[in-house]
Protein backbone atom coordinates (compact mmCIF):
# COMPACT_ATOMS: atom_id res chain seq x y z
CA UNK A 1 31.23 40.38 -46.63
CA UNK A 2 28.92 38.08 -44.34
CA UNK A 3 26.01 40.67 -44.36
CA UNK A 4 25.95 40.55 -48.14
CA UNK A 5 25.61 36.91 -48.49
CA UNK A 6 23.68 36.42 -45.60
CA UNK A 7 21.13 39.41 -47.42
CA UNK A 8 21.22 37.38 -50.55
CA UNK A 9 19.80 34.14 -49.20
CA UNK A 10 16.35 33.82 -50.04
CA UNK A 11 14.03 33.69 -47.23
CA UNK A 12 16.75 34.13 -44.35
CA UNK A 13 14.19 36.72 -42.83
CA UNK A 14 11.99 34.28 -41.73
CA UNK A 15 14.98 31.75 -39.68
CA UNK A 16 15.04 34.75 -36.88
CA UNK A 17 10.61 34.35 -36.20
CA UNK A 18 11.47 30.31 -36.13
CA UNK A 19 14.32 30.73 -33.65
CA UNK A 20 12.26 33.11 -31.42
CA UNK A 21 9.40 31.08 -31.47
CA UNK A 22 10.95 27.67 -30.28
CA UNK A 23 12.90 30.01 -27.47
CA UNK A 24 9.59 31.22 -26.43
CA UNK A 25 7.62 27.66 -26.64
CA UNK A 26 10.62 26.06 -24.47
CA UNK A 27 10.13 28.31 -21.09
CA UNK A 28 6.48 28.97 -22.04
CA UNK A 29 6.20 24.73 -21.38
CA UNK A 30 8.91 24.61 -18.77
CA UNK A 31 6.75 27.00 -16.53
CA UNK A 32 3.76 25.28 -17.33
CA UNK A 33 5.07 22.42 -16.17
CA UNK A 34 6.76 23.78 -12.77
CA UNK A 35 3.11 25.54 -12.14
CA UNK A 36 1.46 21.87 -12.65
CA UNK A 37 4.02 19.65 -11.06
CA UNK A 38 3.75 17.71 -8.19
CA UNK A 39 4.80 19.82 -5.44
CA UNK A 40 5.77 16.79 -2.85
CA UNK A 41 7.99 14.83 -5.93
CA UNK A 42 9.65 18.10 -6.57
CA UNK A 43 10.61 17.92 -2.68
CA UNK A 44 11.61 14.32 -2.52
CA UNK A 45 13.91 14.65 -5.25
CA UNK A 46 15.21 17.46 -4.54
CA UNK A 47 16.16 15.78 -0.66
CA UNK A 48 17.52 12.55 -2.84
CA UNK A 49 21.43 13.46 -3.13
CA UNK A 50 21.51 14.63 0.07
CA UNK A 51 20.12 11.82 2.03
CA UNK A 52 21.97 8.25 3.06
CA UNK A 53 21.82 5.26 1.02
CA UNK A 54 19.26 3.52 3.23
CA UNK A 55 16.83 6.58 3.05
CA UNK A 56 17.35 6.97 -0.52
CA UNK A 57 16.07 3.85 -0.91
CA UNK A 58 13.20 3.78 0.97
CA UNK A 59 11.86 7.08 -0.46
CA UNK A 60 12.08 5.80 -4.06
CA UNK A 61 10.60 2.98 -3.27
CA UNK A 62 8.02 4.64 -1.93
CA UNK A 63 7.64 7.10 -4.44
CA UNK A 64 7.59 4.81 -7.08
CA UNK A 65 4.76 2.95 -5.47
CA UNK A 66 2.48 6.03 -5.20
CA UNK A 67 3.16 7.49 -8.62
CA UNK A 68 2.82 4.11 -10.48
């Protein structure tokens, strides 16, 4: 029952290409971005939750100085 109204909707073909197409653009821009990024952010925030309130801190401070 489903197939036939699904087959009777006009243009439902084209939903599937749109779908595909965002999928693809997502991780397409996500690895662009992980090729591009800042390799020393990516470590200092990756240290953040595991370092003591005092450190944390002093690295975002830090960090926010030399990004900004």
């Amino acid at each position: 029952m489903e197939k036939n109204v699904l087959q009777s909707i006009a243009g439902i073909t084209v939903y599937p290409l749109i779908s595909f197409g965002i999928f693809f653009l997502f991780f397409a821009a996500l690895l662009v971005y992980v090729l591009v990024a800042n390799k020393q952010h990516l470590h200092t925030m990756s240290q953040l939750p595991l370092a003591s309130d005092d450190e944390e801190t002093l690295k975002t401070t830090l960090n926010h100085d030399i990004l900004c």
